[in-house]
C-alpha atoms as a PDB file:
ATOM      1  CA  UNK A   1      66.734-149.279-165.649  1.00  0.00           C
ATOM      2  CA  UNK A   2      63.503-151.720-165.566  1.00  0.00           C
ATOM      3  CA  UNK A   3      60.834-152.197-167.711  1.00  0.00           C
ATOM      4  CA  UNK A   4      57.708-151.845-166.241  1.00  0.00           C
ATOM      5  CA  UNK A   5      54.105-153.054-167.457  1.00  0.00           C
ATOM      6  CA  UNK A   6      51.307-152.210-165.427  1.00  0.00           C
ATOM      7  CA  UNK A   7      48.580-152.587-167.858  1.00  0.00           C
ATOM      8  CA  UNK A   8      48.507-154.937-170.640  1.00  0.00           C
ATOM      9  CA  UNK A   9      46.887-152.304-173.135  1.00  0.00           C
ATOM     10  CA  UNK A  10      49.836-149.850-172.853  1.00  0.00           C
ATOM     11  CA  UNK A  11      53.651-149.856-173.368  1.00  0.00           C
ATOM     12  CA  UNK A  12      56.264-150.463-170.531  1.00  0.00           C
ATOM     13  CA  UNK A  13      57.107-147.399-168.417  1.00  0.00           C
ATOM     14  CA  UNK A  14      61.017-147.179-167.630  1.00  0.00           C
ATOM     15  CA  UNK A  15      62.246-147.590-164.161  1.00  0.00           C
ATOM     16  CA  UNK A  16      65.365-145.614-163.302  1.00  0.00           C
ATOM     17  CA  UNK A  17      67.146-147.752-160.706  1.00  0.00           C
ATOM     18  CA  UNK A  18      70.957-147.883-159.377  1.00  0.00           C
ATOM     19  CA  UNK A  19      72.033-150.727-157.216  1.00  0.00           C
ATOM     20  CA  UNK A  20      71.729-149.380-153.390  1.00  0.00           C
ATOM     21  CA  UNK A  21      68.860-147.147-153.767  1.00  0.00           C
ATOM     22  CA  UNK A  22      65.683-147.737-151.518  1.00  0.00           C
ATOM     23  CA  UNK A  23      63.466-149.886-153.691  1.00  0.00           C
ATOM     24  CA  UNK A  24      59.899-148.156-152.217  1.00  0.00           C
ATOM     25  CA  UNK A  25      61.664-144.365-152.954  1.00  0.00           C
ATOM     26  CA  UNK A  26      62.583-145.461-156.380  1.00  0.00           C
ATOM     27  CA  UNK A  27      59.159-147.525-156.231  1.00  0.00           C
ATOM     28  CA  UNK A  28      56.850-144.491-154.986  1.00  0.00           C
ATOM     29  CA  UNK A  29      59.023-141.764-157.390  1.00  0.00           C
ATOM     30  CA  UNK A  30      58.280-143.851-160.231  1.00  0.00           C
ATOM     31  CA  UNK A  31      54.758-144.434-159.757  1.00  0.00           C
ATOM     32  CA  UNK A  32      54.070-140.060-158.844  1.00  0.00           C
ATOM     33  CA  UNK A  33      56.521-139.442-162.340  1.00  0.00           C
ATOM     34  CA  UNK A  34      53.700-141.616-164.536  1.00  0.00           C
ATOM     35  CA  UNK A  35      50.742-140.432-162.541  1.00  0.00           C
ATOM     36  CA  UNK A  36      50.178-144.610-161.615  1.00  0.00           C
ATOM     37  CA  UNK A  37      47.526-145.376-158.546  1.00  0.00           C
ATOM     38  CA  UNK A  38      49.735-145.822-155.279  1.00  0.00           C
ATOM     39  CA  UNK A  39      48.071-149.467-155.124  1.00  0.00           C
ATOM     40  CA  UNK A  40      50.988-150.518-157.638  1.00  0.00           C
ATOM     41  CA  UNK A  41      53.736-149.777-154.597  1.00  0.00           C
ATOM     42  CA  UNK A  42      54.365-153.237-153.350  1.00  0.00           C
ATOM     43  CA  UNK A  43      54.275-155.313-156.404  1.00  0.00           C
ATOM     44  CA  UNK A  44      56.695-152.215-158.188  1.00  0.00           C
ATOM     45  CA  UNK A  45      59.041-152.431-155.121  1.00  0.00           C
ATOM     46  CA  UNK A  46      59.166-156.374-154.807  1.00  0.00           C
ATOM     47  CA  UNK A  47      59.706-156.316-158.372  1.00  0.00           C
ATOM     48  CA  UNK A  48      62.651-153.967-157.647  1.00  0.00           C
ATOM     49  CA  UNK A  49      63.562-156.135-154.939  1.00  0.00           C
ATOM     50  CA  UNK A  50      63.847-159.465-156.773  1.00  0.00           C
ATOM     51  CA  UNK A  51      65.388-158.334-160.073  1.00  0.00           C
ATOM     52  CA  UNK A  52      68.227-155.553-158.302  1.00  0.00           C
ATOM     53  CA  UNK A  53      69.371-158.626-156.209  1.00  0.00           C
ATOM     54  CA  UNK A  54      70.092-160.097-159.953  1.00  0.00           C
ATOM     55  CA  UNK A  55      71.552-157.125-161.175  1.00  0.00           C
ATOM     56  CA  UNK A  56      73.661-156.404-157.719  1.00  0.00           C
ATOM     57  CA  UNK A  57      75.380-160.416-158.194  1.00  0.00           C
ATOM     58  CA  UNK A  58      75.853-159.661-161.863  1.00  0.00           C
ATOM     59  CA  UNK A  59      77.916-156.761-161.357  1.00  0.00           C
ATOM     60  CA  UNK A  60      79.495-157.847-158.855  1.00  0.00           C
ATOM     61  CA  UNK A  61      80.616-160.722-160.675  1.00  0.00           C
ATOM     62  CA  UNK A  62      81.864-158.986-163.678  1.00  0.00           C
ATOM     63  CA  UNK A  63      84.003-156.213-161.459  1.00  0.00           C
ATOM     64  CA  UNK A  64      85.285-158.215-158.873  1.00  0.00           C
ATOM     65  CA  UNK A  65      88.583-159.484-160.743  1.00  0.00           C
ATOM     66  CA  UNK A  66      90.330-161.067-157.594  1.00  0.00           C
ATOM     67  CA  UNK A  67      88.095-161.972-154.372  1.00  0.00           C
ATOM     68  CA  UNK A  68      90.881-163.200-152.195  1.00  0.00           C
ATOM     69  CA  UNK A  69      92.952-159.403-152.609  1.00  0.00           C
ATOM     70  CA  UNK A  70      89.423-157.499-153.076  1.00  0.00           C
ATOM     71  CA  UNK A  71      91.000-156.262-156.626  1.00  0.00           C
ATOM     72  CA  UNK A  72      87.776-154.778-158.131  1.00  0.00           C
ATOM     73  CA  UNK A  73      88.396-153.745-162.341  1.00  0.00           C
ATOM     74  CA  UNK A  74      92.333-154.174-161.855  1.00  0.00           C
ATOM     75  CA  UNK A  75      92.017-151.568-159.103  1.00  0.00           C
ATOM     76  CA  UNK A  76      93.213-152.473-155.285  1.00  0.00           C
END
């Protein structure tokens, strides 16, 4: 979930985002839900972009438990 501020004289709208879904669906869904201008695609899905990389190598990093056996959460 990302916070998103599009205009600086209302409060952050919430992003619903899971690592591996297509940034511009979850981009273009968002911006239809909150009735946003369409203009607000790219910079919504390059935010996605840059900050679910972040997210993807944090969890990654806190699951994988063993990278030479794969072991993810003490599960082969």
């Amino acid at each position: 979930m990302f916070d998103i501020e599009l205009y600086k004289d209302r409060p952050a709208l919430k992003l619903p985002y899971n690592i591996g879904d297509d940034p511009r669906s979850a981009a273009r869904n968002f911006l239809q839900q909150n009735d946003v201008d369409e203009r607000f695609l790219e910079t919504v899905a390059n935010y996605i972009c840059m900050h679910s990389s972040r997210q993807a190598s944090a969890f990654n990093a806190a699951t994988v438990t063993d990278v030479s056996t794969g072991t993810v959460g003490g599960v082969a």
